[in-house]
PDB file of N, CA and C in Angstrom:
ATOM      1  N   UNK A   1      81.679 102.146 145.455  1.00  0.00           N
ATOM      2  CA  UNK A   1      82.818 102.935 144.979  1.00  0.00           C
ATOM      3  C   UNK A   1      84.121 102.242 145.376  1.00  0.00           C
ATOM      4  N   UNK A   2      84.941 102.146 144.487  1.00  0.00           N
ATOM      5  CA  UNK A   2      86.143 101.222 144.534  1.00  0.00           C
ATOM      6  C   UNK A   2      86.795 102.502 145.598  1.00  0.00           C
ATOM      7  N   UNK A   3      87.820 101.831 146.690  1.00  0.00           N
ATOM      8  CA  UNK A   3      88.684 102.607 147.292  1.00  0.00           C
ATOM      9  C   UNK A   3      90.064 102.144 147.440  1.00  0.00           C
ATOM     10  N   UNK A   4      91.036 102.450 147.090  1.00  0.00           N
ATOM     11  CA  UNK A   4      92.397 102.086 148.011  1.00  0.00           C
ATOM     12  C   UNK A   4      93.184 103.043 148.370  1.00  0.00           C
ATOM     13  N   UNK A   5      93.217 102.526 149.785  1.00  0.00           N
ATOM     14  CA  UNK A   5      93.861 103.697 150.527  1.00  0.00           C
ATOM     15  C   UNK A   5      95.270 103.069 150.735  1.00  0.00           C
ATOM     16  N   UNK A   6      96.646 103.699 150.751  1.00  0.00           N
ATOM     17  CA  UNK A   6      97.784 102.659 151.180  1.00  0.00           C
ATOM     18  C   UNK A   6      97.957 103.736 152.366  1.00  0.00           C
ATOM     19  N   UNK A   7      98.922 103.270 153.020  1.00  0.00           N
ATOM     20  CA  UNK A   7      99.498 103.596 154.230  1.00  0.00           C
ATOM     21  C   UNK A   7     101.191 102.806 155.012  1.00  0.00           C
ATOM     22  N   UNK A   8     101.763 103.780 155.548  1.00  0.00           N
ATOM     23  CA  UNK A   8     102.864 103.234 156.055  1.00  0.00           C
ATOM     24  C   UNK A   8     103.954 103.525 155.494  1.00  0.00           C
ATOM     25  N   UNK A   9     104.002 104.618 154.566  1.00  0.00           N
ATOM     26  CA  UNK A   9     105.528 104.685 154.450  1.00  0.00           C
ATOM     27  C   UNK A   9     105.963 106.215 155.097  1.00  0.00           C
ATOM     28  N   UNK A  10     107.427 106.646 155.119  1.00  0.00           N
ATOM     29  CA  UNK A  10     107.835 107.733 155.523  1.00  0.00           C
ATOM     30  C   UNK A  10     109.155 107.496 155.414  1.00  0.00           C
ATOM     31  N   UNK A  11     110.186 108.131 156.233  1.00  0.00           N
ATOM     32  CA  UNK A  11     111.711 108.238 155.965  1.00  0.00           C
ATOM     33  C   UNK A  11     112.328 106.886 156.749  1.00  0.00           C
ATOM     34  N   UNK A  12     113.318 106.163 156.190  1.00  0.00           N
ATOM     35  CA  UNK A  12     114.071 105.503 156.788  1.00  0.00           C
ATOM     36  C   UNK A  12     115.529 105.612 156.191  1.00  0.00           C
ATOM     37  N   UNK A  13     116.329 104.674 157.469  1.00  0.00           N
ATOM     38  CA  UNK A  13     117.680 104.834 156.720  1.00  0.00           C
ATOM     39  C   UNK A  13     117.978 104.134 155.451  1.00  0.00           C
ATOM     40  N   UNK A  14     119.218 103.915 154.723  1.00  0.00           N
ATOM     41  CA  UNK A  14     119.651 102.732 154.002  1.00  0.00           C
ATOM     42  C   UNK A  14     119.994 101.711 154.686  1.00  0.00           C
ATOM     43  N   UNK A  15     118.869 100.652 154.310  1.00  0.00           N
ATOM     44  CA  UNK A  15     119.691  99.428 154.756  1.00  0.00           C
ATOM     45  C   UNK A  15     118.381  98.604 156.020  1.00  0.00           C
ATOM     46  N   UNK A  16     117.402  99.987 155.802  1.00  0.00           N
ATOM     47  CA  UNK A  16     116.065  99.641 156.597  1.00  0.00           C
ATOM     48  C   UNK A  16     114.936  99.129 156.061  1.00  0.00           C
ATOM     49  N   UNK A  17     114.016  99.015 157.272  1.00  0.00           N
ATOM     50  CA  UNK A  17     112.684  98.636 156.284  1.00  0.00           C
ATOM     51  C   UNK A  17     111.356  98.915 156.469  1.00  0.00           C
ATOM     52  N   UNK A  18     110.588  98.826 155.551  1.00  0.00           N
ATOM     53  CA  UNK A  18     109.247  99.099 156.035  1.00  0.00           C
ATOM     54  C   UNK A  18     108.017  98.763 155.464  1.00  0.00           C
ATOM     55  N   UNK A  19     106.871  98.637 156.246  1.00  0.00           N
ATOM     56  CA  UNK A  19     105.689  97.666 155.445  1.00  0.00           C
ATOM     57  C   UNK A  19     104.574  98.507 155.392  1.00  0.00           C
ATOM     58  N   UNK A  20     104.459  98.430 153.943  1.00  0.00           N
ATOM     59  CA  UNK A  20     103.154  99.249 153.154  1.00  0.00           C
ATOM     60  C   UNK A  20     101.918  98.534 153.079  1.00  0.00           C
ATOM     61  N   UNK A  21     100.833  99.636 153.698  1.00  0.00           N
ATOM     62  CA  UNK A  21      99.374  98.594 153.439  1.00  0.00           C
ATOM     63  C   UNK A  21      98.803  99.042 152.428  1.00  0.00           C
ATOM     64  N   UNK A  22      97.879  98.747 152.142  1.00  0.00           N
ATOM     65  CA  UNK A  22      96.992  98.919 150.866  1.00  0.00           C
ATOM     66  C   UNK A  22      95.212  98.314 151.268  1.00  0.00           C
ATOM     67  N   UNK A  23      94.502  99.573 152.359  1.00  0.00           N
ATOM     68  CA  UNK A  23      93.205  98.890 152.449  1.00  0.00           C
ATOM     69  C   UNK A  23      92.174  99.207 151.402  1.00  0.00           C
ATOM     70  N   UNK A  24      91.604  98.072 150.749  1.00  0.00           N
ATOM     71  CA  UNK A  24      91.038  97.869 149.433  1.00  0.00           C
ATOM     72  C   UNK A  24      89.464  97.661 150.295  1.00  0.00           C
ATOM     73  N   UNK A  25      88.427  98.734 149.384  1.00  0.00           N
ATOM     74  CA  UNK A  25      87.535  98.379 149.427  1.00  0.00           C
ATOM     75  C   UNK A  25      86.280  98.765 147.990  1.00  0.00           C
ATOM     76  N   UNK A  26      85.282  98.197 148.236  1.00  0.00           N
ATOM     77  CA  UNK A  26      84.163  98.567 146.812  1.00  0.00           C
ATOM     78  C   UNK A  26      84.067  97.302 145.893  1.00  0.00           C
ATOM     79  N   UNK A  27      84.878  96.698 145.601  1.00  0.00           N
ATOM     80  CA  UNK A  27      85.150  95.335 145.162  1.00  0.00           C
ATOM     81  C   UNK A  27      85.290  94.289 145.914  1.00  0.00           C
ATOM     82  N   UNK A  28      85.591  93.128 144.413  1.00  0.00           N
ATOM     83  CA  UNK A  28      85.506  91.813 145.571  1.00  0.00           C
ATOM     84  C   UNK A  28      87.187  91.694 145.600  1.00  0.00           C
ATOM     85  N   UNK A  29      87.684  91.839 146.880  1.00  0.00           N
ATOM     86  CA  UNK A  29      88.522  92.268 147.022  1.00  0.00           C
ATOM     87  C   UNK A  29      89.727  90.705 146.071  1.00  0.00           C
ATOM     88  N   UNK A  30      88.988  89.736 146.822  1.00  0.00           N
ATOM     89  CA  UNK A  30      89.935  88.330 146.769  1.00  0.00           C
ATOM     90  C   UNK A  30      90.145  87.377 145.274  1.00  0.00           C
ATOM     91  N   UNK A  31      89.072  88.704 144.095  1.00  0.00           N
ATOM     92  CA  UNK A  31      88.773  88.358 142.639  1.00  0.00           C
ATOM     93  C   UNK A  31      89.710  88.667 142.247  1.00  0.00           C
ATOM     94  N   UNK A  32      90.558  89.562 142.372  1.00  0.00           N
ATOM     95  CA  UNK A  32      91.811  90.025 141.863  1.00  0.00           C
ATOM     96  C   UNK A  32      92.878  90.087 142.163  1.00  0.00           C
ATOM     97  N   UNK A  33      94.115  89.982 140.785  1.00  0.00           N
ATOM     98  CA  UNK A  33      95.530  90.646 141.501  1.00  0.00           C
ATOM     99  C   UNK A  33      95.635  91.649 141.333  1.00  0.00           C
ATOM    100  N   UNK A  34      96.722  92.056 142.349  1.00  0.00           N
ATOM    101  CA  UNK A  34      96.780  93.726 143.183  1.00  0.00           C
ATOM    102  C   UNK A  34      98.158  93.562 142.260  1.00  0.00           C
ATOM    103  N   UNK A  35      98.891  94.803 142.908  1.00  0.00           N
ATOM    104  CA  UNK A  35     100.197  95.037 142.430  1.00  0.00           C
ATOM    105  C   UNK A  35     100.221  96.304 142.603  1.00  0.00           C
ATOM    106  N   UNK A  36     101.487  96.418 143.461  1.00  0.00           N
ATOM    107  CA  UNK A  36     102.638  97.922 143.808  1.00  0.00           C
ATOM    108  C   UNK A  36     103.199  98.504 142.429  1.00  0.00           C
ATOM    109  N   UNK A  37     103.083  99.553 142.603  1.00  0.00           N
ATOM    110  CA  UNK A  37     103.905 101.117 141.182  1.00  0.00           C
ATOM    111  C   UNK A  37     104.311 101.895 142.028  1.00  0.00           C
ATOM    112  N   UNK A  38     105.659 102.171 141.757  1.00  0.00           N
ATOM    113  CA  UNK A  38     106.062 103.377 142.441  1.00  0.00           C
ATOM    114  C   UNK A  38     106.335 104.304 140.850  1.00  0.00           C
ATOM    115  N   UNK A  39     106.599 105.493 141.749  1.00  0.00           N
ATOM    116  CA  UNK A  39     106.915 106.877 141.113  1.00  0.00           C
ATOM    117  C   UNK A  39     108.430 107.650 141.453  1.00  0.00           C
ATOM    118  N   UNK A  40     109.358 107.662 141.027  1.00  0.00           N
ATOM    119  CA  UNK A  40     110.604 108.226 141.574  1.00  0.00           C
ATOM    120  C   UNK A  40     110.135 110.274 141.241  1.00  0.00           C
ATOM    121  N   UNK A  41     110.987 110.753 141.838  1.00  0.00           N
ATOM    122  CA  UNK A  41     110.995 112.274 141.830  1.00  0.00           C
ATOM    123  C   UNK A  41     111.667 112.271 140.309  1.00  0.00           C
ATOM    124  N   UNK A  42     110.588 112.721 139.537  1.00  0.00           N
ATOM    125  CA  UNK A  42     111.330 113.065 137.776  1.00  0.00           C
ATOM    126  C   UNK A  42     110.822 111.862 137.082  1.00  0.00           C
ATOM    127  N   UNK A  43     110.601 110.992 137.509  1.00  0.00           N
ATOM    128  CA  UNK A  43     110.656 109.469 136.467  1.00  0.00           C
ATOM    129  C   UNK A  43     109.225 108.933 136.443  1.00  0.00           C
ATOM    130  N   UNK A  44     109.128 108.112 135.299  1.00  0.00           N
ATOM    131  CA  UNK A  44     107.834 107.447 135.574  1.00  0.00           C
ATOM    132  C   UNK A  44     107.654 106.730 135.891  1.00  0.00           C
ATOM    133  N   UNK A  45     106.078 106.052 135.829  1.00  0.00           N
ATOM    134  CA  UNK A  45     106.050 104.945 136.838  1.00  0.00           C
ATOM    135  C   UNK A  45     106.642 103.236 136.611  1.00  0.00           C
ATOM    136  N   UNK A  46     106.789 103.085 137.789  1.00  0.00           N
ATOM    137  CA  UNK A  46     108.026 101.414 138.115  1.00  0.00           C
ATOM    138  C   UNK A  46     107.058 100.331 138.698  1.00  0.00           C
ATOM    139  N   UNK A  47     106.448  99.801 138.339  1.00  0.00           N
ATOM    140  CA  UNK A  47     106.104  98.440 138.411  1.00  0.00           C
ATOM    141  C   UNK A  47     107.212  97.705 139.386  1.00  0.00           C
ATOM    142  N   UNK A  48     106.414  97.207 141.105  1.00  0.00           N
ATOM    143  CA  UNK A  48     107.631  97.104 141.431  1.00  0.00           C
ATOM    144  C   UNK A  48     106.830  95.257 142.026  1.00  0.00           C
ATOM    145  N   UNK A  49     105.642  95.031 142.155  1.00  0.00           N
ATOM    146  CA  UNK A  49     105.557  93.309 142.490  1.00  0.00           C
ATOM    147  C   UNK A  49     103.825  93.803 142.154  1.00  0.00           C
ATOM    148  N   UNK A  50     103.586  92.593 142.142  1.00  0.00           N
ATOM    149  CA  UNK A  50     102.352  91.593 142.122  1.00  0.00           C
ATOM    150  C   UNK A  50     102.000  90.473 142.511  1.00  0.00           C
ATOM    151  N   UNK A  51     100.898  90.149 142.973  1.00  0.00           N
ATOM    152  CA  UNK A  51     100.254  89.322 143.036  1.00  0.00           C
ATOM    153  C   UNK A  51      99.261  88.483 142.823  1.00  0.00           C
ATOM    154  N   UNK A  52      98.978  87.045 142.377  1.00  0.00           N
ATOM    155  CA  UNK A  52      98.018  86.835 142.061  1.00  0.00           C
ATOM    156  C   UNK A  52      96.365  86.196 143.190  1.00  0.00           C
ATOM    157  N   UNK A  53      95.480  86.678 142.300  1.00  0.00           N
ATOM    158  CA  UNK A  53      94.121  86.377 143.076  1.00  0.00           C
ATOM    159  C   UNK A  53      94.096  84.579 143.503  1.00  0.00           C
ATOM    160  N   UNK A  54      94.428  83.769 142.732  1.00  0.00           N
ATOM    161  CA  UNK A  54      93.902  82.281 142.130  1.00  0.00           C
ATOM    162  C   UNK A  54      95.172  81.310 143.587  1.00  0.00           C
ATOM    163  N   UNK A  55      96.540  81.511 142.565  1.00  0.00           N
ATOM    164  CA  UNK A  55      97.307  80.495 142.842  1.00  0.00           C
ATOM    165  C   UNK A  55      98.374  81.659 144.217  1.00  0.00           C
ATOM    166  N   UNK A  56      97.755  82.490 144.285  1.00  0.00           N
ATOM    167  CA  UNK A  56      98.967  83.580 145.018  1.00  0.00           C
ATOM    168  C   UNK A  56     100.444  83.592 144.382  1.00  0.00           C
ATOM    169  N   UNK A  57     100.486  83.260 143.421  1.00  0.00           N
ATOM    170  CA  UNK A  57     101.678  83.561 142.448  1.00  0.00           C
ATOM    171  C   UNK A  57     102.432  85.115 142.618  1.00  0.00           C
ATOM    172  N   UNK A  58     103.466  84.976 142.741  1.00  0.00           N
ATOM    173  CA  UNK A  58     104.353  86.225 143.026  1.00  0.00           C
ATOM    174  C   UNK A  58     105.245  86.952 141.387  1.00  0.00           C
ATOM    175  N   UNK A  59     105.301  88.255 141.070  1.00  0.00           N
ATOM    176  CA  UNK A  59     106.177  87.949 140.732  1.00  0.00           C
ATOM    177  C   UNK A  59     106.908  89.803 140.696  1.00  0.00           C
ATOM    178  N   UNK A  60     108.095  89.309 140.631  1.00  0.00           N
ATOM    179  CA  UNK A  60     108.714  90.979 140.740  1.00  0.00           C
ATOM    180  C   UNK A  60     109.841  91.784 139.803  1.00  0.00           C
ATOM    181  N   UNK A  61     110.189  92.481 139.724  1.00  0.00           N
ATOM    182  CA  UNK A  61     111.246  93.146 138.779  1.00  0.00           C
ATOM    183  C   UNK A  61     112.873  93.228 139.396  1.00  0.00           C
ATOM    184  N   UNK A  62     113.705  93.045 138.563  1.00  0.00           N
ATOM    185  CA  UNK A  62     115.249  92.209 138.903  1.00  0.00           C
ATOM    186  C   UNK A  62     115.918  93.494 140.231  1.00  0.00           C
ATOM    187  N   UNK A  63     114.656  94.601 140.056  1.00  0.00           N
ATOM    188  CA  UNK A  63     115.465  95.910 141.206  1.00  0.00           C
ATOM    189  C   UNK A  63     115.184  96.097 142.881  1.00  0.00           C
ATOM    190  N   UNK A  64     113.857  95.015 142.860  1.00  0.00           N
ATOM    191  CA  UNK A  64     113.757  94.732 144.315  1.00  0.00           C
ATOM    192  C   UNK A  64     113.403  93.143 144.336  1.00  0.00           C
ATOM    193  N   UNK A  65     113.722  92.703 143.355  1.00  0.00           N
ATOM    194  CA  UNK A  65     113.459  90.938 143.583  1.00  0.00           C
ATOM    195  C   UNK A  65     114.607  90.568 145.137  1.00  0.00           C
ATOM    196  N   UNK A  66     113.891  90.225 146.101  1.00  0.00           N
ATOM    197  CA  UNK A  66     114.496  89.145 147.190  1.00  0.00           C
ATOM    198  C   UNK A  66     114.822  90.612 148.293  1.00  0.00           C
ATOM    199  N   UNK A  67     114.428  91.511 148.122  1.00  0.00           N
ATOM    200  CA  UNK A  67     114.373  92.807 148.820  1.00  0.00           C
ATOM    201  C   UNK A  67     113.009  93.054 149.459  1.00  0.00           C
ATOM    202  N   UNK A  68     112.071  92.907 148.246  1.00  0.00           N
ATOM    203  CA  UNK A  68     110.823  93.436 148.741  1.00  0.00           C
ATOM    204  C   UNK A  68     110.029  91.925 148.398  1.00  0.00           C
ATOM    205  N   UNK A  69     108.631  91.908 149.149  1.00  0.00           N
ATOM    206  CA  UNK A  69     107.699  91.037 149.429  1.00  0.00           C
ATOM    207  C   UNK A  69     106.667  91.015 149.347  1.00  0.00           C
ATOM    208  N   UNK A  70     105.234  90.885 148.508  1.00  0.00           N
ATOM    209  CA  UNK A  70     104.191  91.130 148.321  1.00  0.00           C
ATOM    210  C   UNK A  70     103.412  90.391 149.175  1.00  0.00           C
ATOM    211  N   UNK A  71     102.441  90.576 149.485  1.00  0.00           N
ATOM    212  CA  UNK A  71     101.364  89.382 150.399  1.00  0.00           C
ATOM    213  C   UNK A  71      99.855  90.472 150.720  1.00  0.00           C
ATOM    214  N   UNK A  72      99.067  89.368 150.790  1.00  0.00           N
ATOM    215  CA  UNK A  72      97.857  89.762 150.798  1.00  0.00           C
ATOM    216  C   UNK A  72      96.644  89.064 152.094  1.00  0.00           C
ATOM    217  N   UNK A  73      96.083  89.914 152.606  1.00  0.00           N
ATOM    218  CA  UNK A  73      95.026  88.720 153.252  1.00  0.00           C
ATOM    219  C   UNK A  73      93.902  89.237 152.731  1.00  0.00           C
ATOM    220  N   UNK A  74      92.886  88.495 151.710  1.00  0.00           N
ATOM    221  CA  UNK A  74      91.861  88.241 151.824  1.00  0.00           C
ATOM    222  C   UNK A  74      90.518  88.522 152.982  1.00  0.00           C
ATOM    223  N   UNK A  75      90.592  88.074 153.457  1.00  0.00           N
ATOM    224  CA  UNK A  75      89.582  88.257 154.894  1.00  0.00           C
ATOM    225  C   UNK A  75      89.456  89.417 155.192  1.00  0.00           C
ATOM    226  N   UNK A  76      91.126  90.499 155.274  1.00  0.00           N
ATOM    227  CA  UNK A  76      90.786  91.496 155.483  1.00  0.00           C
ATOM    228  C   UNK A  76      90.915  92.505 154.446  1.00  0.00           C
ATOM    229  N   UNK A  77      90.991  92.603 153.185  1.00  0.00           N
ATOM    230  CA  UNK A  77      90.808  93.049 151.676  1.00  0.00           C
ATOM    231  C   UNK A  77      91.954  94.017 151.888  1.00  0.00           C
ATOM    232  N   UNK A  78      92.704  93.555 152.393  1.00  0.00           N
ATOM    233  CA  UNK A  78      94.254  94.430 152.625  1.00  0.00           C
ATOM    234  C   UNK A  78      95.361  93.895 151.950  1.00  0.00           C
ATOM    235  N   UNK A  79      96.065  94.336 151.193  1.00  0.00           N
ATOM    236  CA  UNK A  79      97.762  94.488 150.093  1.00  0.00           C
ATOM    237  C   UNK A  79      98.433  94.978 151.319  1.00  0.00           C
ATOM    238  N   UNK A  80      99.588  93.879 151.012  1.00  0.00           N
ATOM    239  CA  UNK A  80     101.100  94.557 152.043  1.00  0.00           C
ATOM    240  C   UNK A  80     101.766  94.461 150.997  1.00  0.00           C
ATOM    241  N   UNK A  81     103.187  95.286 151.238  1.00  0.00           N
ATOM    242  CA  UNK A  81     104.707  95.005 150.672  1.00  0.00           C
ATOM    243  C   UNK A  81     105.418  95.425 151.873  1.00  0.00           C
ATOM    244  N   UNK A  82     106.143  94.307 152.124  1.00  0.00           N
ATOM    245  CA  UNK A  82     107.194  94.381 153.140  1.00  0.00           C
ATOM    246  C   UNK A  82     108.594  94.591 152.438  1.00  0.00           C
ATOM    247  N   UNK A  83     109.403  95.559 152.846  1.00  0.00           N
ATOM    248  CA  UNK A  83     110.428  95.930 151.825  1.00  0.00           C
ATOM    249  C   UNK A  83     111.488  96.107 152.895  1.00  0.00           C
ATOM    250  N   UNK A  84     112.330  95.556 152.404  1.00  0.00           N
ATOM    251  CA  UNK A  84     113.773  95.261 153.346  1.00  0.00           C
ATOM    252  C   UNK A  84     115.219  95.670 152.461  1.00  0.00           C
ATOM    253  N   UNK A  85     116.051  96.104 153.245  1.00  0.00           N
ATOM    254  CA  UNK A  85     117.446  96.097 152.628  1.00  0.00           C
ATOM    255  C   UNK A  85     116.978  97.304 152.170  1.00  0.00           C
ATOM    256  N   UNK A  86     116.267  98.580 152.097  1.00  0.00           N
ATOM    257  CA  UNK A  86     116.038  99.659 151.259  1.00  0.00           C
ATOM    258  C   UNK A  86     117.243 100.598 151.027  1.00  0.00           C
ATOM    259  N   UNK A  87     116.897 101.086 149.270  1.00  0.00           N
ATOM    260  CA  UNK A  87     118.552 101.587 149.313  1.00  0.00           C
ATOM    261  C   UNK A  87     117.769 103.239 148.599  1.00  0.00           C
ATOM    262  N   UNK A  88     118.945 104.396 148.635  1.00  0.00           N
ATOM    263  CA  UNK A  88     118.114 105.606 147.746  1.00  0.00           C
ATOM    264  C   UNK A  88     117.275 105.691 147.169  1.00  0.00           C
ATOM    265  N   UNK A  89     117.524 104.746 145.882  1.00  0.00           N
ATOM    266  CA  UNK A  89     117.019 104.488 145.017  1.00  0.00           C
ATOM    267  C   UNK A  89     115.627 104.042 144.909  1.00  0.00           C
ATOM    268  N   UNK A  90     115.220 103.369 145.738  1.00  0.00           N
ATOM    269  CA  UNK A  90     114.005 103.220 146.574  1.00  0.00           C
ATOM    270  C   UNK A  90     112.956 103.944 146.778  1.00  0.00           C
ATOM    271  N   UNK A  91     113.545 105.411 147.060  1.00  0.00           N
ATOM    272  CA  UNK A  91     112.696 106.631 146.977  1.00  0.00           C
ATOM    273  C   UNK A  91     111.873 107.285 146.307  1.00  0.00           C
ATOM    274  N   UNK A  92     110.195 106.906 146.231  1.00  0.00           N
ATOM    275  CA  UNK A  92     109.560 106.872 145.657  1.00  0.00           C
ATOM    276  C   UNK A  92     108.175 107.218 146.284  1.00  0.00           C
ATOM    277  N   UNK A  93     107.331 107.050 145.676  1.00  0.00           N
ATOM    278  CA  UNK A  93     105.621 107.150 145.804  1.00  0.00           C
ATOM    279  C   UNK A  93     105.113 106.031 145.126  1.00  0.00           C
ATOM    280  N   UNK A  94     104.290 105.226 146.026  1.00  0.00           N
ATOM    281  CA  UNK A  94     103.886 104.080 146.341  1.00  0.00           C
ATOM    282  C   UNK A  94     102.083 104.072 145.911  1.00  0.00           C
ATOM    283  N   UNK A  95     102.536 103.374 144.523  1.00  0.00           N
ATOM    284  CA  UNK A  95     101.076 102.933 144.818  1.00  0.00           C
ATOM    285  C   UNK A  95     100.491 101.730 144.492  1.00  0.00           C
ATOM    286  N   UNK A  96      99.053 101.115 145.168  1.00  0.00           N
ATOM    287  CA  UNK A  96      98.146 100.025 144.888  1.00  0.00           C
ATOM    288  C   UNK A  96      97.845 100.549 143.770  1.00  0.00           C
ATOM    289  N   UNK A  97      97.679  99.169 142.814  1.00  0.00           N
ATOM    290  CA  UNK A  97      97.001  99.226 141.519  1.00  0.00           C
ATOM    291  C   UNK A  97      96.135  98.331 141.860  1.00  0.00           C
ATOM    292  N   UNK A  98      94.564  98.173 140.970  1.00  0.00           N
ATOM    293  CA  UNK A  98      94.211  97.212 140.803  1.00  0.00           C
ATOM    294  C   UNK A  98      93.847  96.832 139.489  1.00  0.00           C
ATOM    295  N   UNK A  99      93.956  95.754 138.933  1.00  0.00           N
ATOM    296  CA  UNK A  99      93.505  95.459 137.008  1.00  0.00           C
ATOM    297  C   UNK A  99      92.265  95.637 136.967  1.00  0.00           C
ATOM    298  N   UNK A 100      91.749  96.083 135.860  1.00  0.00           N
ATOM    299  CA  UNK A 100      90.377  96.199 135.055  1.00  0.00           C
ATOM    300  C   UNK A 100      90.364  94.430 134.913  1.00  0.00           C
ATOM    301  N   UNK A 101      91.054  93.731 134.559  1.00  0.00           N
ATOM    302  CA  UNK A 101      91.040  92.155 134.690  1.00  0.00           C
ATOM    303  C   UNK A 101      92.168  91.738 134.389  1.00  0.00           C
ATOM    304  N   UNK A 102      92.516  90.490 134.668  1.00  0.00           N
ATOM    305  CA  UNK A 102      93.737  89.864 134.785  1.00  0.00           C
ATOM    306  C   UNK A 102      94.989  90.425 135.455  1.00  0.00           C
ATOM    307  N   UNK A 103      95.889  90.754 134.730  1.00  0.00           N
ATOM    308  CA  UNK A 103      97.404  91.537 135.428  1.00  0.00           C
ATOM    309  C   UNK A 103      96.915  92.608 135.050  1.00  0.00           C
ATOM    310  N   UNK A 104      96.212  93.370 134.216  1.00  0.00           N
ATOM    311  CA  UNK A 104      95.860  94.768 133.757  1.00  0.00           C
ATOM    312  C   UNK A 104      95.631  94.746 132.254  1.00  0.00           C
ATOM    313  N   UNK A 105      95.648  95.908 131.799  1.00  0.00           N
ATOM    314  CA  UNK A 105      95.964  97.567 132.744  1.00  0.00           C
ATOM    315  C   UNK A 105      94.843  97.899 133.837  1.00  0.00           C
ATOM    316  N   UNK A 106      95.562  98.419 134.521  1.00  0.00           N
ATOM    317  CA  UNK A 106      94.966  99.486 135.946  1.00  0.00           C
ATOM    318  C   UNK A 106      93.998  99.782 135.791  1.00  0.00           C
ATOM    319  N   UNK A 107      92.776  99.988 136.318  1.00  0.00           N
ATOM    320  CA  UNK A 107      91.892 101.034 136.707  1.00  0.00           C
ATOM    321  C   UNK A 107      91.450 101.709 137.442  1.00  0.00           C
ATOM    322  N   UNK A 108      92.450 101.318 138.450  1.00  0.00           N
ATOM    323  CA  UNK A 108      91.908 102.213 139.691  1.00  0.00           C
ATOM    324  C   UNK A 108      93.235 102.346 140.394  1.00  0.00           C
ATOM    325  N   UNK A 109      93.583 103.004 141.326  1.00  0.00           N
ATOM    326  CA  UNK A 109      94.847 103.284 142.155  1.00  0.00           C
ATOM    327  C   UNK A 109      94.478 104.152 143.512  1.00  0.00           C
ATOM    328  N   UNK A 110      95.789 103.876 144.228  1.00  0.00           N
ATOM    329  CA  UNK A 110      95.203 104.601 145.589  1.00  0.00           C
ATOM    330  C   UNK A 110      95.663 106.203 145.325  1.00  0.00           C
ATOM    331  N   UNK A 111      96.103 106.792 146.410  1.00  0.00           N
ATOM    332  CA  UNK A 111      96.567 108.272 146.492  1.00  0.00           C
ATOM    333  C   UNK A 111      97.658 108.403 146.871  1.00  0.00           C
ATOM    334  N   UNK A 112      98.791 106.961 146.938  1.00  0.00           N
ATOM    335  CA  UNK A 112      99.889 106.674 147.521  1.00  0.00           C
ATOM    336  C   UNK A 112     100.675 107.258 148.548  1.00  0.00           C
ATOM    337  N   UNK A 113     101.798 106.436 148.866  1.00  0.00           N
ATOM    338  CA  UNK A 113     102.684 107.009 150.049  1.00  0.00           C
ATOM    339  C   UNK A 113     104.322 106.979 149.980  1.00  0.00           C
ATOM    340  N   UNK A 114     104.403 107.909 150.757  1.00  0.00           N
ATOM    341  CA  UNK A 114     105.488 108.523 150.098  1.00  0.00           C
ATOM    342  C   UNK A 114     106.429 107.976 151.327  1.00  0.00           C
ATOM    343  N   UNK A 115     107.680 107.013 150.256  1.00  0.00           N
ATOM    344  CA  UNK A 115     108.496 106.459 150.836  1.00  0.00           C
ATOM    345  C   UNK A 115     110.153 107.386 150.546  1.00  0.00           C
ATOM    346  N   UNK A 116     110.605 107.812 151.755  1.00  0.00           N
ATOM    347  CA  UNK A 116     112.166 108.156 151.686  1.00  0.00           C
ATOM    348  C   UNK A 116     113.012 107.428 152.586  1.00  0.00           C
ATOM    349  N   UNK A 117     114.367 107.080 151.953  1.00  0.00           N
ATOM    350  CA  UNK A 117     115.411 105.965 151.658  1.00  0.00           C
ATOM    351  C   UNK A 117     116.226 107.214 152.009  1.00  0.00           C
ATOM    352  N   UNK A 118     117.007 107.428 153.437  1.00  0.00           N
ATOM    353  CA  UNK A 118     118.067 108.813 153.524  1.00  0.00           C
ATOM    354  C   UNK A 118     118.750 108.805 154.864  1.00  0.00           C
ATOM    355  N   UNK A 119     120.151 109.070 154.429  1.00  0.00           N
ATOM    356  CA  UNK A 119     120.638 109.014 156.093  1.00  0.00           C
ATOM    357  C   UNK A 119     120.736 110.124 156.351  1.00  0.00           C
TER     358      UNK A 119
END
């Protein structure tokens, strides 16, 4: 049974940071790229980085490019995003995706975590 569980987010200020896990299990974890979606309160979902299985190729969207950080270890079938500089806007629900193949679409997702951006 495919699982991803993420973990690690909660309230911080603007201008803080914080690192989201994503422990992946049921699959082969190191066959695929992963990739973060958030959810804002009202909005749908935001595609916010990825990563690839092969070449570890990065790539992200122009609203947290050089803010936030994707990375992965293998060995331990665990997704991070390390996210820095966080601003309101930020404020969201966090989740692991993983592709049915290639970049996607999705088939599976965790139960995400809920990140607040608030002074």
């Amino acid at each position: 049974e495919v699982q991803l569980v993420e973990s690690g987010g909660g309230l911080v200020q603007p201008g803080g940071s914080l690192r989201l896990s994503c422990a992946a299990s049921g699959f082969t974890f190191s066959s695929y790229a992963m990739s973060w979606v958030r959810q804002a309160p009202g909005k749908g979902l935001e595609w916010v980085s990825a990563i690839n299985n092969g070449d570890g190729s990065l790539s992200y969207p122009d609203s947290v490019k050089g803010r936030f950080t994707i990375s992965r270890d293998n060995a331990k079938s665990t997704l991070y995003l390390q996210m820095n500089s966080l601003r309101p806007e930020d404020t969201a629900v966090y989740y692991c995706a993983k592709p049915l193949l290639g970049w996607g679409p999705y088939d599976y997702w965790g139960q995400g975590t809920q990140v607040t951006v608030s002074s």
